[in-house]
N, C-alpha and C. Protein backbone atom coordinates (compact mmCIF):
# COMPACT_ATOMS: atom_id res chain seq x y z
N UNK A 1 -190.91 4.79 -87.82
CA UNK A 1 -190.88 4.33 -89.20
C UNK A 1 -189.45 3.94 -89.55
N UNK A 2 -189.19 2.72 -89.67
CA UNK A 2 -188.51 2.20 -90.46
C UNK A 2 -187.64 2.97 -91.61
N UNK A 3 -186.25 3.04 -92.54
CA UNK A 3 -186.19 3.04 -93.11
C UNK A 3 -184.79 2.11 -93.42
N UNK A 4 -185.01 1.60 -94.75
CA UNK A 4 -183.75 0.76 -94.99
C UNK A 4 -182.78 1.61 -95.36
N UNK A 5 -181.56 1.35 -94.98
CA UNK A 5 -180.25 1.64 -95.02
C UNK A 5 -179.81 2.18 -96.61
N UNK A 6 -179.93 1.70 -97.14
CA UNK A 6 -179.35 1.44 -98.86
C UNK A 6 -180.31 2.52 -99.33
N UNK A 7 -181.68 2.51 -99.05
CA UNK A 7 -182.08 3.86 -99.68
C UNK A 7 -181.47 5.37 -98.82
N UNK A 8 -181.47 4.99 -97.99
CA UNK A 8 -181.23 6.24 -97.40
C UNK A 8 -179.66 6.99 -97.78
N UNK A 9 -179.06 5.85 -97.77
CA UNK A 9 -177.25 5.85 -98.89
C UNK A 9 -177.70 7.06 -99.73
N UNK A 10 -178.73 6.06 -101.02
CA UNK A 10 -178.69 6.46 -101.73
C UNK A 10 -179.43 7.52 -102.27
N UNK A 11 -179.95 8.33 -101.23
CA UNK A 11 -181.01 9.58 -101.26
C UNK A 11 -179.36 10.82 -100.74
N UNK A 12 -179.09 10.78 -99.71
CA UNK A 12 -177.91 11.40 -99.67
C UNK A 12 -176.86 11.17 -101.04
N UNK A 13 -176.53 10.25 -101.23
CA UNK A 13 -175.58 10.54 -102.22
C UNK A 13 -176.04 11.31 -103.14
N UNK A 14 -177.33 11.39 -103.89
CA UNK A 14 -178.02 12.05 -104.83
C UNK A 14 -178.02 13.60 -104.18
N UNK A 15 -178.02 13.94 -102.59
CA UNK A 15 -178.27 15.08 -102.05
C UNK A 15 -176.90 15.82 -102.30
N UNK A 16 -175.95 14.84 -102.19
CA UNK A 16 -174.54 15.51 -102.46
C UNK A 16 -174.49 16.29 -104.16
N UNK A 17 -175.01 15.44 -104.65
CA UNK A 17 -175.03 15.67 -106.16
C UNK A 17 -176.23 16.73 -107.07
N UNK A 18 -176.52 17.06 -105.70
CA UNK A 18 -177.58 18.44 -105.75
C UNK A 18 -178.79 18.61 -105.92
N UNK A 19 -179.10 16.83 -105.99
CA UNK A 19 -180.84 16.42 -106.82
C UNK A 19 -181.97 17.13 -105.94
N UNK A 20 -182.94 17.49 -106.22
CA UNK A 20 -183.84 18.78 -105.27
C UNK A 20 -184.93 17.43 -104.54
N UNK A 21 -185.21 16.51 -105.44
CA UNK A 21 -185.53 15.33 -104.68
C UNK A 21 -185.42 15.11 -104.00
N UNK A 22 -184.22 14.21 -103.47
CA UNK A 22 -183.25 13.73 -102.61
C UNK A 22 -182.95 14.86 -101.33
N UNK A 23 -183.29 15.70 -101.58
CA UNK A 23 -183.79 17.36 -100.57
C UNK A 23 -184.84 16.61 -99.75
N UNK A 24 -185.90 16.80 -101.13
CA UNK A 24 -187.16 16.42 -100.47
C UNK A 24 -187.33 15.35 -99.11
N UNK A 25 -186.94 14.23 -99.81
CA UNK A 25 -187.21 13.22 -99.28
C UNK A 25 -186.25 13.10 -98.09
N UNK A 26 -184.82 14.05 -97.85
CA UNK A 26 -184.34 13.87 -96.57
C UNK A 26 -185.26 14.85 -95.80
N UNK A 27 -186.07 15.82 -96.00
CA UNK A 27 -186.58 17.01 -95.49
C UNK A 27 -188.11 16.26 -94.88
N UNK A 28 -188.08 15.27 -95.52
CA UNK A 28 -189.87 15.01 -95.34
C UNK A 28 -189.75 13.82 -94.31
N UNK A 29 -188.63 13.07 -94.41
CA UNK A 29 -188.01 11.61 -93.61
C UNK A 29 -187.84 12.43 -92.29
N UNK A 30 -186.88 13.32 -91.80
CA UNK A 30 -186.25 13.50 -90.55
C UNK A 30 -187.20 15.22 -89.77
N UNK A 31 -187.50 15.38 -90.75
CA UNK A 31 -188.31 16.97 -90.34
C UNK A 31 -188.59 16.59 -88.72
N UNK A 32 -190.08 15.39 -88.25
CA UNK A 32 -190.21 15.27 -87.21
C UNK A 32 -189.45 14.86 -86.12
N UNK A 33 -188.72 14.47 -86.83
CA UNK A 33 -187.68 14.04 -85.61
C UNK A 33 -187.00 14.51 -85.25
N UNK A 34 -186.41 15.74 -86.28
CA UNK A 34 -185.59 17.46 -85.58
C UNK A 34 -186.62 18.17 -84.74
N UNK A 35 -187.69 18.27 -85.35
CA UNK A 35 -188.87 18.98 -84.89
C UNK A 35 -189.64 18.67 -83.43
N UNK A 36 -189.15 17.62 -83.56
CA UNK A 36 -189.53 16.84 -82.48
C UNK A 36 -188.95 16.81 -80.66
N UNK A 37 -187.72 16.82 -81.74
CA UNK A 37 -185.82 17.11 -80.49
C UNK A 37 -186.38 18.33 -79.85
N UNK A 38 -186.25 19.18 -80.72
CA UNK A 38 -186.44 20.54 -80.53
C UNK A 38 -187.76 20.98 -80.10
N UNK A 39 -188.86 20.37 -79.96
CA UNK A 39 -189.96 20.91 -79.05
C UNK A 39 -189.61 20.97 -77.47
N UNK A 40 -189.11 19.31 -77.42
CA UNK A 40 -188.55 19.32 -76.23
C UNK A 40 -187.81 19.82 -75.34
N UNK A 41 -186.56 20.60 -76.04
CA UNK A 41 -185.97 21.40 -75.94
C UNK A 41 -186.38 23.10 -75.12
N UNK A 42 -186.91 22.93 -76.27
CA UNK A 42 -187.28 24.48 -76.29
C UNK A 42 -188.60 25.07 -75.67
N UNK A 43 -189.58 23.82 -75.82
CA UNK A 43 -190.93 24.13 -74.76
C UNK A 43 -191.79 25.32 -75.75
N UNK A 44 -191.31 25.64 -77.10
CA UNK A 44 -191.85 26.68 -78.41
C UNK A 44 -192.27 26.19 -79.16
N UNK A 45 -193.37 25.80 -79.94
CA UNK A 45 -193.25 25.31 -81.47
C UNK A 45 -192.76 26.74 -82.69
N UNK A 46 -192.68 27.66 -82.30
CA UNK A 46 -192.36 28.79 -82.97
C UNK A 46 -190.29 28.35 -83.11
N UNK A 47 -190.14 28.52 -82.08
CA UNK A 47 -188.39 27.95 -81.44
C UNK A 47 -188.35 26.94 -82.51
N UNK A 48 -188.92 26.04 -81.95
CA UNK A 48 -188.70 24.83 -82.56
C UNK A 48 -188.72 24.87 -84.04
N UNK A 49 -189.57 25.12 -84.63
CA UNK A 49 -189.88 25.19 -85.82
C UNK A 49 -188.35 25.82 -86.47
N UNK A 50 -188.37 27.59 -85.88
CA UNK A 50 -187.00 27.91 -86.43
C UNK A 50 -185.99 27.04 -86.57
N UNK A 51 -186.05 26.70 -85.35
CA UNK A 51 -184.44 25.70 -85.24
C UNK A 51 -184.32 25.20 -86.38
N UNK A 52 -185.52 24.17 -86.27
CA UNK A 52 -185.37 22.85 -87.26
C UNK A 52 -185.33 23.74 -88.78
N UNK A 53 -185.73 24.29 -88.99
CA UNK A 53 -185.67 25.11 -90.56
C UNK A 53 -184.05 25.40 -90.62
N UNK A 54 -183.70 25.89 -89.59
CA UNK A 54 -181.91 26.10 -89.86
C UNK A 54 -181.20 24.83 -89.88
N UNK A 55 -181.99 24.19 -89.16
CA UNK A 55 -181.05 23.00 -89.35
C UNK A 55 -180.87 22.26 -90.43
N UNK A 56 -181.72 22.04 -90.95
CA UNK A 56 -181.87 21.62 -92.63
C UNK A 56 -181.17 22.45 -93.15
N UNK A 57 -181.91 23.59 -93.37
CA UNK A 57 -180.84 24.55 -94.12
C UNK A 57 -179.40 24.23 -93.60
N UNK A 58 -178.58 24.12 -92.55
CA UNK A 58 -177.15 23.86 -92.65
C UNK A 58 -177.02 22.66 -93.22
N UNK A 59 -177.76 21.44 -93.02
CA UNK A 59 -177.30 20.18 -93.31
C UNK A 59 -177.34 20.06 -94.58
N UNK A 60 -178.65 20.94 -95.91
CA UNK A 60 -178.28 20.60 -96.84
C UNK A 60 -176.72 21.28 -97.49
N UNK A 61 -176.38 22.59 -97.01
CA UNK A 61 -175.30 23.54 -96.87
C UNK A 61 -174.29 22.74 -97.11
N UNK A 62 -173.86 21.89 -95.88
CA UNK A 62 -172.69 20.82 -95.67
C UNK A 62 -173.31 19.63 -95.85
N UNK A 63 -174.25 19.00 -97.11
CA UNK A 63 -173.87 17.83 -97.01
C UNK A 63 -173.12 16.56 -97.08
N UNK A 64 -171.75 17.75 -98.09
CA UNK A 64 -170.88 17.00 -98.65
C UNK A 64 -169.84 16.30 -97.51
N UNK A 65 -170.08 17.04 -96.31
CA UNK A 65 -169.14 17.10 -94.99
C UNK A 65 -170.00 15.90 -94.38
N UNK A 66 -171.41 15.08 -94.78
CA UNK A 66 -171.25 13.98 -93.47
C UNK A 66 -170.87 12.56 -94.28
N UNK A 67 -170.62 12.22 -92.74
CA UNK A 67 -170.02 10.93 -92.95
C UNK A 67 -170.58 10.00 -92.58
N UNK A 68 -170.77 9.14 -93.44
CA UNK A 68 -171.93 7.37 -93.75
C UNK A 68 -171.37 6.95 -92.32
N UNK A 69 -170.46 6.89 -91.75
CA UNK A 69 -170.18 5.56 -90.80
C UNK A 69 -171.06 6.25 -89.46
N UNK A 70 -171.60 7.54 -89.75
CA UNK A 70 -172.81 8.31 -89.02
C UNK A 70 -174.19 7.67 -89.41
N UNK A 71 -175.13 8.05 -88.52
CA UNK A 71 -176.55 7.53 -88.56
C UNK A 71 -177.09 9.01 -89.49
N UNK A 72 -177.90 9.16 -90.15
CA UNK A 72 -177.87 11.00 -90.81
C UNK A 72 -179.04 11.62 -89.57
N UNK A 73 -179.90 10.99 -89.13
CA UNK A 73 -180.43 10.93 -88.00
C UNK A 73 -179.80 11.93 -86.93
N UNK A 74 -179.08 10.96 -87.05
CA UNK A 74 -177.73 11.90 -85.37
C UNK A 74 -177.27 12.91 -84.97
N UNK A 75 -176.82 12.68 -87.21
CA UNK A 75 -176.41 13.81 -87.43
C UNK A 75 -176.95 15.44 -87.74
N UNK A 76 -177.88 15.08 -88.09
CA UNK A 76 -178.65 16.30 -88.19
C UNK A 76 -179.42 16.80 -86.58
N UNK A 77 -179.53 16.00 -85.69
CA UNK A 77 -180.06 16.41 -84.87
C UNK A 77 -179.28 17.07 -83.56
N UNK A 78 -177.86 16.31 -84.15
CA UNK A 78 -176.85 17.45 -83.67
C UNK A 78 -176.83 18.74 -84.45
N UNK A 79 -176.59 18.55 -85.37
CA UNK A 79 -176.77 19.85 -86.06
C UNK A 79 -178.29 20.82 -85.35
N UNK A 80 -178.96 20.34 -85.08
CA UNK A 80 -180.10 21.44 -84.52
C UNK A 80 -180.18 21.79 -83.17
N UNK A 81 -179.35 20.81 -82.01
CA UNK A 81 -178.85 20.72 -80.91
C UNK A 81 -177.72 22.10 -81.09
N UNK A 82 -176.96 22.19 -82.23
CA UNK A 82 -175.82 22.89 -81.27
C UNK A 82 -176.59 24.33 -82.10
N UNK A 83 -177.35 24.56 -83.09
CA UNK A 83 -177.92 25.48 -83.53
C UNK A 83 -178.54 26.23 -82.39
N UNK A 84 -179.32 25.21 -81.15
CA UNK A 84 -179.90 25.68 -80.37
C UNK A 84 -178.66 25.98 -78.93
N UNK A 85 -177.72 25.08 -78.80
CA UNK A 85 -177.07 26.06 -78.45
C UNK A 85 -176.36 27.86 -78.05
N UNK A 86 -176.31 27.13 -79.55
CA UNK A 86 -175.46 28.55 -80.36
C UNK A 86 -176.50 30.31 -79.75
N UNK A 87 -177.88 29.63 -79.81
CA UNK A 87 -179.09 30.98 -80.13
C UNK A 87 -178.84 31.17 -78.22
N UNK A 88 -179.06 30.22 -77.77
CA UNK A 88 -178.90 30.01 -76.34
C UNK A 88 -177.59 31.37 -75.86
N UNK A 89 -176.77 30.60 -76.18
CA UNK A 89 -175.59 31.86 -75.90
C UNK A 89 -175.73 33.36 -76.34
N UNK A 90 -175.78 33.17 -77.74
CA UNK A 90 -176.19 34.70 -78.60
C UNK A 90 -177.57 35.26 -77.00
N UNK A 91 -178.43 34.96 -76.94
CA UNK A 91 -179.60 35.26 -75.85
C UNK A 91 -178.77 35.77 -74.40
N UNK A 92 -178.07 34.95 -74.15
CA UNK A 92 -177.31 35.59 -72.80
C UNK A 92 -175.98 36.30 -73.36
N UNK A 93 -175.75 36.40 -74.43
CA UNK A 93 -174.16 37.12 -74.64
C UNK A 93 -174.99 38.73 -75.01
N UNK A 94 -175.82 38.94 -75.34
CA UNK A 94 -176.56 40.25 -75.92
C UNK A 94 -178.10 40.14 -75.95
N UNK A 95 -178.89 41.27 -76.12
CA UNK A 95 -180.11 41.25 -76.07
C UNK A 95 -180.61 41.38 -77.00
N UNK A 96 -179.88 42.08 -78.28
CA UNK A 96 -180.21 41.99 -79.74
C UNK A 96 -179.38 41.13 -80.18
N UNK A 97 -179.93 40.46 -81.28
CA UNK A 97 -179.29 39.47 -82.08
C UNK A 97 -178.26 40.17 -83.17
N UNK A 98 -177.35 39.25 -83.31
CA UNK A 98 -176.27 39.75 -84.10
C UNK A 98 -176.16 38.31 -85.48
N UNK A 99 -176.10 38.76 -86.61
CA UNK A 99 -176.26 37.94 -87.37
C UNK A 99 -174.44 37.73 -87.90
N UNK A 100 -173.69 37.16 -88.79
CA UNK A 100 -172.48 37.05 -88.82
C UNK A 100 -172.50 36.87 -90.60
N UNK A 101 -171.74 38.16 -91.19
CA UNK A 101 -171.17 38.28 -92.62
C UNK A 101 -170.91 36.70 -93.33
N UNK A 102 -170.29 36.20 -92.46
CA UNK A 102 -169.44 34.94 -93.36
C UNK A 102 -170.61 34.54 -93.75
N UNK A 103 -171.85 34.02 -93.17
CA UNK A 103 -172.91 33.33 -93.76
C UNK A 103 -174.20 34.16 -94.33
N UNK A 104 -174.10 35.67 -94.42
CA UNK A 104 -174.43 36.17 -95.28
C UNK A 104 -173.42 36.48 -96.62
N UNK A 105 -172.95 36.02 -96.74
CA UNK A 105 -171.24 36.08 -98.47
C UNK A 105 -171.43 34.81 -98.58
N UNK A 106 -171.42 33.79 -98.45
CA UNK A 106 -171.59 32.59 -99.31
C UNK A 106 -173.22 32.39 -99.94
N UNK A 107 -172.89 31.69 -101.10
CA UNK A 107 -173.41 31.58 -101.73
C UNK A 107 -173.62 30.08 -101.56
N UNK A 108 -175.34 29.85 -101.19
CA UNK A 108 -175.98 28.73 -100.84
C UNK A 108 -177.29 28.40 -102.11
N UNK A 109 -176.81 27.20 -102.74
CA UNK A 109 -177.21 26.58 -103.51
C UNK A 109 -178.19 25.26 -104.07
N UNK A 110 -179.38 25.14 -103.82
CA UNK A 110 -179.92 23.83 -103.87
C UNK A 110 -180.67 23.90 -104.92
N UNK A 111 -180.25 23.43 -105.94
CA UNK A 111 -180.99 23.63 -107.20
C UNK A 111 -182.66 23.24 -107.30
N UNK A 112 -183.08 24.21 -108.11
CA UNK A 112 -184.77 23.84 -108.12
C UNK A 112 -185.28 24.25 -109.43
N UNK A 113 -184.92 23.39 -110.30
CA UNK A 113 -185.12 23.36 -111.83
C UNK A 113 -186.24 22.55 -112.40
N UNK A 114 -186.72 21.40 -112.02
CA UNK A 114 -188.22 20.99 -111.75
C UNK A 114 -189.30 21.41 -111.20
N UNK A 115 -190.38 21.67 -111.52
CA UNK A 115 -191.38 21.66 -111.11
C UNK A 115 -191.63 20.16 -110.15
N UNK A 116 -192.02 20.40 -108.81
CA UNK A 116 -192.61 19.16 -107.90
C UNK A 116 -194.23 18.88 -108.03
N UNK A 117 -194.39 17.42 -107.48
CA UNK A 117 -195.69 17.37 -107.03
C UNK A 117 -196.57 18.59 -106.85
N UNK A 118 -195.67 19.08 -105.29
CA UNK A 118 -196.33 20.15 -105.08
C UNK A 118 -196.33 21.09 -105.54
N UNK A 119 -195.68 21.81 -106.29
CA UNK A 119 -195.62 23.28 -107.25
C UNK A 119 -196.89 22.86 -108.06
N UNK A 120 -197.01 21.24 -109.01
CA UNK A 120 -198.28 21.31 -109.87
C UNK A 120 -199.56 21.72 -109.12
N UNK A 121 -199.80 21.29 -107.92
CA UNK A 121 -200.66 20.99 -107.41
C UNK A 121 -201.46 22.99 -107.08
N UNK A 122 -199.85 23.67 -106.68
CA UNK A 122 -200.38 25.26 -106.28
C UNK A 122 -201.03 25.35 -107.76
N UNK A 123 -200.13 24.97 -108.72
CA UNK A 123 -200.70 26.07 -109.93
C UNK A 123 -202.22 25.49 -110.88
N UNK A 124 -202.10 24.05 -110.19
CA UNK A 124 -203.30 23.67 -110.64
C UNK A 124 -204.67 23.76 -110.02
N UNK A 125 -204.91 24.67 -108.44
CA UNK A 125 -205.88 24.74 -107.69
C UNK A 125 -206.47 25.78 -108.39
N UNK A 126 -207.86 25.82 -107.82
CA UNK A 126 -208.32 27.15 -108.45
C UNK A 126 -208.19 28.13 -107.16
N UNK A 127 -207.72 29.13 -107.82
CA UNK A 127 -206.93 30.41 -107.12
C UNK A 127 -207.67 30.51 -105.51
N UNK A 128 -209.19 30.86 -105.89
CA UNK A 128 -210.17 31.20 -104.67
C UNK A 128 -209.60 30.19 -103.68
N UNK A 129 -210.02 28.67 -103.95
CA UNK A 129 -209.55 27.65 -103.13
C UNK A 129 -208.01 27.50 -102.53
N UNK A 130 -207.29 27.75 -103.49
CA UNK A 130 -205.74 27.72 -102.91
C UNK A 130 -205.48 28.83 -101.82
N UNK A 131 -205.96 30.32 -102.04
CA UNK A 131 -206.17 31.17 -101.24
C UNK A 131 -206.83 30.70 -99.50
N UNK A 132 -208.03 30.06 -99.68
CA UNK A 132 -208.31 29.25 -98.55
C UNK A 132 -207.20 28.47 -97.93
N UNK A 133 -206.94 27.62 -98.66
CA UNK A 133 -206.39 26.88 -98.41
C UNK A 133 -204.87 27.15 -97.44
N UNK A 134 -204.56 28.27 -98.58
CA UNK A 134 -202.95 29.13 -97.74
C UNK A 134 -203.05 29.49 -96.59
N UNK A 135 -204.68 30.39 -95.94
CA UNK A 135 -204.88 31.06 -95.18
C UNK A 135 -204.75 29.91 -94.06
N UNK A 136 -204.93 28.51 -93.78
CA UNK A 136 -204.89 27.28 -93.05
C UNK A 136 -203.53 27.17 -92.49
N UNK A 137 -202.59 27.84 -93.40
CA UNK A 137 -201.23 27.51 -92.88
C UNK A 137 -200.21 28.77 -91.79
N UNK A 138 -199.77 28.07 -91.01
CA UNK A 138 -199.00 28.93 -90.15
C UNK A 138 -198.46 30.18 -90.97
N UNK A 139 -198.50 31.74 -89.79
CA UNK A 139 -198.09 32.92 -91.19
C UNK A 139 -196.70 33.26 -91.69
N UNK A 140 -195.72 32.33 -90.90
CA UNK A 140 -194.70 31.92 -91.89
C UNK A 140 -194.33 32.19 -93.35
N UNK A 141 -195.24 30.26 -93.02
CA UNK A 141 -195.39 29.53 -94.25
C UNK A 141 -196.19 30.52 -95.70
N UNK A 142 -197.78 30.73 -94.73
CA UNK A 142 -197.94 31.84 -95.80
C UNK A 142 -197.46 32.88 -96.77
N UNK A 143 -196.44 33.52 -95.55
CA UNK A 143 -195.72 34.60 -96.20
C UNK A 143 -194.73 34.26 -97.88
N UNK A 144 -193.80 32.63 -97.11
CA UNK A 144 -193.07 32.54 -98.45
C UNK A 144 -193.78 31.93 -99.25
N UNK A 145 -194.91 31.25 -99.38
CA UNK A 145 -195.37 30.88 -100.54
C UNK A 145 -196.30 32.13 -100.96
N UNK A 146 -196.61 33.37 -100.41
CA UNK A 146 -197.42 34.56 -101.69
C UNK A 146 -195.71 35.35 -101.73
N UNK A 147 -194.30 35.44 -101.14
CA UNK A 147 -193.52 36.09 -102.10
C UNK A 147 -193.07 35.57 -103.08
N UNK A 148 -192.95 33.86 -103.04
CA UNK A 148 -192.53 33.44 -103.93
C UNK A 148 -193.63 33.18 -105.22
N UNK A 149 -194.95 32.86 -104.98
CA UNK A 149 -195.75 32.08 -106.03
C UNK A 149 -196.99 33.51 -106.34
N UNK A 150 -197.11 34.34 -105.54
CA UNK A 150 -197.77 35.26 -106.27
C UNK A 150 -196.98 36.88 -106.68
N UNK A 151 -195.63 36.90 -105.33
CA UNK A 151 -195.07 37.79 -106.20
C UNK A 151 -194.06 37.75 -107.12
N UNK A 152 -193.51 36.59 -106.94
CA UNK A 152 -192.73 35.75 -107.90
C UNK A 152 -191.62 36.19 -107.80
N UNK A 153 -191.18 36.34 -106.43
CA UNK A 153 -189.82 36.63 -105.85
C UNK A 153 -188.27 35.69 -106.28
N UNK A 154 -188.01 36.20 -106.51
CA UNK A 154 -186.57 35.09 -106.23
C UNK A 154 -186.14 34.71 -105.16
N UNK A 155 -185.48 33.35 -104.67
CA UNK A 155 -185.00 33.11 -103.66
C UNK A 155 -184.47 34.13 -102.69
N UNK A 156 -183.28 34.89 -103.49
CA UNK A 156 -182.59 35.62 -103.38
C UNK A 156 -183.13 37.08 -103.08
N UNK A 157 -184.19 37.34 -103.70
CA UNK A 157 -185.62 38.73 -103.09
C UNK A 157 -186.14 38.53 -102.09
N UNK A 158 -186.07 37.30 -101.53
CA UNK A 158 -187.10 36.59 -100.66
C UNK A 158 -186.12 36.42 -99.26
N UNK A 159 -184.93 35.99 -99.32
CA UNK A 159 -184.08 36.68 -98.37
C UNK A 159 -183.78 37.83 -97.87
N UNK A 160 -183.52 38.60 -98.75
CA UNK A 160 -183.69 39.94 -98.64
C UNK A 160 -184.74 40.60 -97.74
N UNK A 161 -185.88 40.50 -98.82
CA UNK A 161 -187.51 40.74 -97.80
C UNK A 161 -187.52 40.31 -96.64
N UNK A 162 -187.17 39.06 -96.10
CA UNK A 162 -187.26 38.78 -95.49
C UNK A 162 -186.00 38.86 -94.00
N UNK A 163 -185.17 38.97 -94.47
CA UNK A 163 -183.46 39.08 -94.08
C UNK A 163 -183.48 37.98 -93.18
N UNK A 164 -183.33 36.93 -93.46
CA UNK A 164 -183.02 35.44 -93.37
C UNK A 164 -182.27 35.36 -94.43
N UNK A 165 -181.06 34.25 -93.98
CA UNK A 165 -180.42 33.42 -94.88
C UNK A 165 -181.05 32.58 -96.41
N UNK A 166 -180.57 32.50 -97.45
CA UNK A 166 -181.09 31.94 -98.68
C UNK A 166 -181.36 30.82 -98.38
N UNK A 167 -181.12 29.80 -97.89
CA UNK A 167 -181.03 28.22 -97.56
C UNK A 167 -181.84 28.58 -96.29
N UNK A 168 -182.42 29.39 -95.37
CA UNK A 168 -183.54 28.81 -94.56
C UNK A 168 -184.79 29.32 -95.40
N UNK A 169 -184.90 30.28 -96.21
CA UNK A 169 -185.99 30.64 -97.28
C UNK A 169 -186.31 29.17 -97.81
N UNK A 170 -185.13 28.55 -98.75
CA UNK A 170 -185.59 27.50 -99.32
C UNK A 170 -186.45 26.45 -98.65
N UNK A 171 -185.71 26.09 -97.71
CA UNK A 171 -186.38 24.99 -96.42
C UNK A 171 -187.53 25.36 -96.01
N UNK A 172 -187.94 26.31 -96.09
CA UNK A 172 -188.81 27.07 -95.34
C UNK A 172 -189.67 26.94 -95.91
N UNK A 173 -189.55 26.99 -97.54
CA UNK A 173 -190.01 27.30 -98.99
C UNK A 173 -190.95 25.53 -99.06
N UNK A 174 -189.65 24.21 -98.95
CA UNK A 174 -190.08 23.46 -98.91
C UNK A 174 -191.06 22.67 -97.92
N UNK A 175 -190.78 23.10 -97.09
CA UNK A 175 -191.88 22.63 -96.02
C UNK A 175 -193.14 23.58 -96.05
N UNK A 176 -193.32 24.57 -96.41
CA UNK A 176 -194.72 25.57 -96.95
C UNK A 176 -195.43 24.66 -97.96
N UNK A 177 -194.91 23.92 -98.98
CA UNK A 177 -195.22 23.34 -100.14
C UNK A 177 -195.65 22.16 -99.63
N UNK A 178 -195.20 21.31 -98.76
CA UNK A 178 -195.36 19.93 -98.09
C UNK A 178 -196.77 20.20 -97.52
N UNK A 179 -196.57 21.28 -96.54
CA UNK A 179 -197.57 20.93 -95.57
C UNK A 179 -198.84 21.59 -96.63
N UNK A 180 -198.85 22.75 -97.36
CA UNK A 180 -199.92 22.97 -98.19
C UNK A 180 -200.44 21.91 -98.94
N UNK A 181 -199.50 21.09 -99.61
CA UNK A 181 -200.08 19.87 -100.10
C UNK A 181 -200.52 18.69 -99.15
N UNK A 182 -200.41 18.60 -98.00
CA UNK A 182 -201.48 18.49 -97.03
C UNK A 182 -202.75 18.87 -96.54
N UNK A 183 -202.77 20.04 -96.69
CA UNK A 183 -204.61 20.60 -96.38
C UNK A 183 -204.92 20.16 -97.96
N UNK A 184 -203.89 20.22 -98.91
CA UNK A 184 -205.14 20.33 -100.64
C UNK A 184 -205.29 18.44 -100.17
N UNK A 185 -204.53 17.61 -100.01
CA UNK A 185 -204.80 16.33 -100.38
C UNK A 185 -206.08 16.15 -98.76
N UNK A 186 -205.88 16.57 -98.06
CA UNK A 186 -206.95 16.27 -96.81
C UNK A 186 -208.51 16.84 -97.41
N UNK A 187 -208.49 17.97 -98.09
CA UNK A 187 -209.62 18.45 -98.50
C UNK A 187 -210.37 17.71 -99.22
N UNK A 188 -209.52 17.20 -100.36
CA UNK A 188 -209.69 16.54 -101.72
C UNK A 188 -210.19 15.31 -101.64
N UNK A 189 -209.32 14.91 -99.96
CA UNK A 189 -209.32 13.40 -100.02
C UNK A 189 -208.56 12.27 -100.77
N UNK A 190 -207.39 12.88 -101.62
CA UNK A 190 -206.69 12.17 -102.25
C UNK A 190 -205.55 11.34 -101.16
């Protein structure tokens, strides 16, 4: 798929400027194609999947750090390349994972002050059906959409619970919402 140049400018620039949109639409544009890198890679869709969730999560982190005369393409898929690196080494440097302070102390930010498509769509199903519907999705995904939408967690509870980083919750958060609004629009037929 195609995309022209000038929108894609101008979806990042808006990403710099914090728009939850402009999230979206880089998250929904390149997902397969991190996802994609990284099957190959890794020979996991579990692997894979992680990766690519961190990887977003860093890229929206630093988006202010890329640079246009880059493809964002490239760039992000380096970004999930050296992510997978990185786990690669951690795996042969120790047998338990070691997580690192600096990126639990910052404070990671992607504003979500709108209601989306998809948020109307959870709160407008009828419960029984949405319940179905959740149960369709990897148990991930499940998990953060009942801490966030039935126990009404905060981002920030939801890290915790979970002890993942705030920014792979979110990503995590957003692609739960994507692909759920996939089984509701496949069902529906919309």
């Amino acid at each position: 798929m195609e995309i022209e140049p000038n929108l894609l400018q101008q979806q990042i620039e808006k990403a710099k400027k914090g728009k939850q949109a402009a999230f979206n639409y880089l998250l929904d544009r390149f997902w397969n194609d991190v996802y994609s890198f990284q099957l190959k890679r890794t020979q996991n869709e579990s692997d894979a999947e992680d990766i690519t969730i961190q990887a977003f999560s860093r890229a929206f982190d630093k988006i202010d750090t890329f640079d246009p005369q880059y493809t964002f393409k490239t760039w992000i898929i380096t970004i999930s390349k050296n992510i997978h690196v990185d786990l690669v080494r951690k795996k042969k440097a120790s047998i338990r994972s070691q997580t690192t302070d600096e990126e639990d102390d910052r404070v990671h930010r992607i504003p979500d002050d709108a209601p989306t498509i998809e948020d109307t769509l959870i709160t407008e199903q009828n419960l029984a059906q949405l319940l179905r519907d959740i149960k369709k999705l990897k148990t991930p995904y499940q998990e953060v959409i009942n801490l966030r939408y039935f126990q009404e967690m905060s981002y920030k509870e939801i890290s915790a619970h979970l002890q993942e980083p705030m920014n792979n919750v979110k990503v995590k958060l957003l692609r739960a919402k994507k692909l759920l609004a996939e089984v509701i629009e496949k069902r529906t037929g919309n």
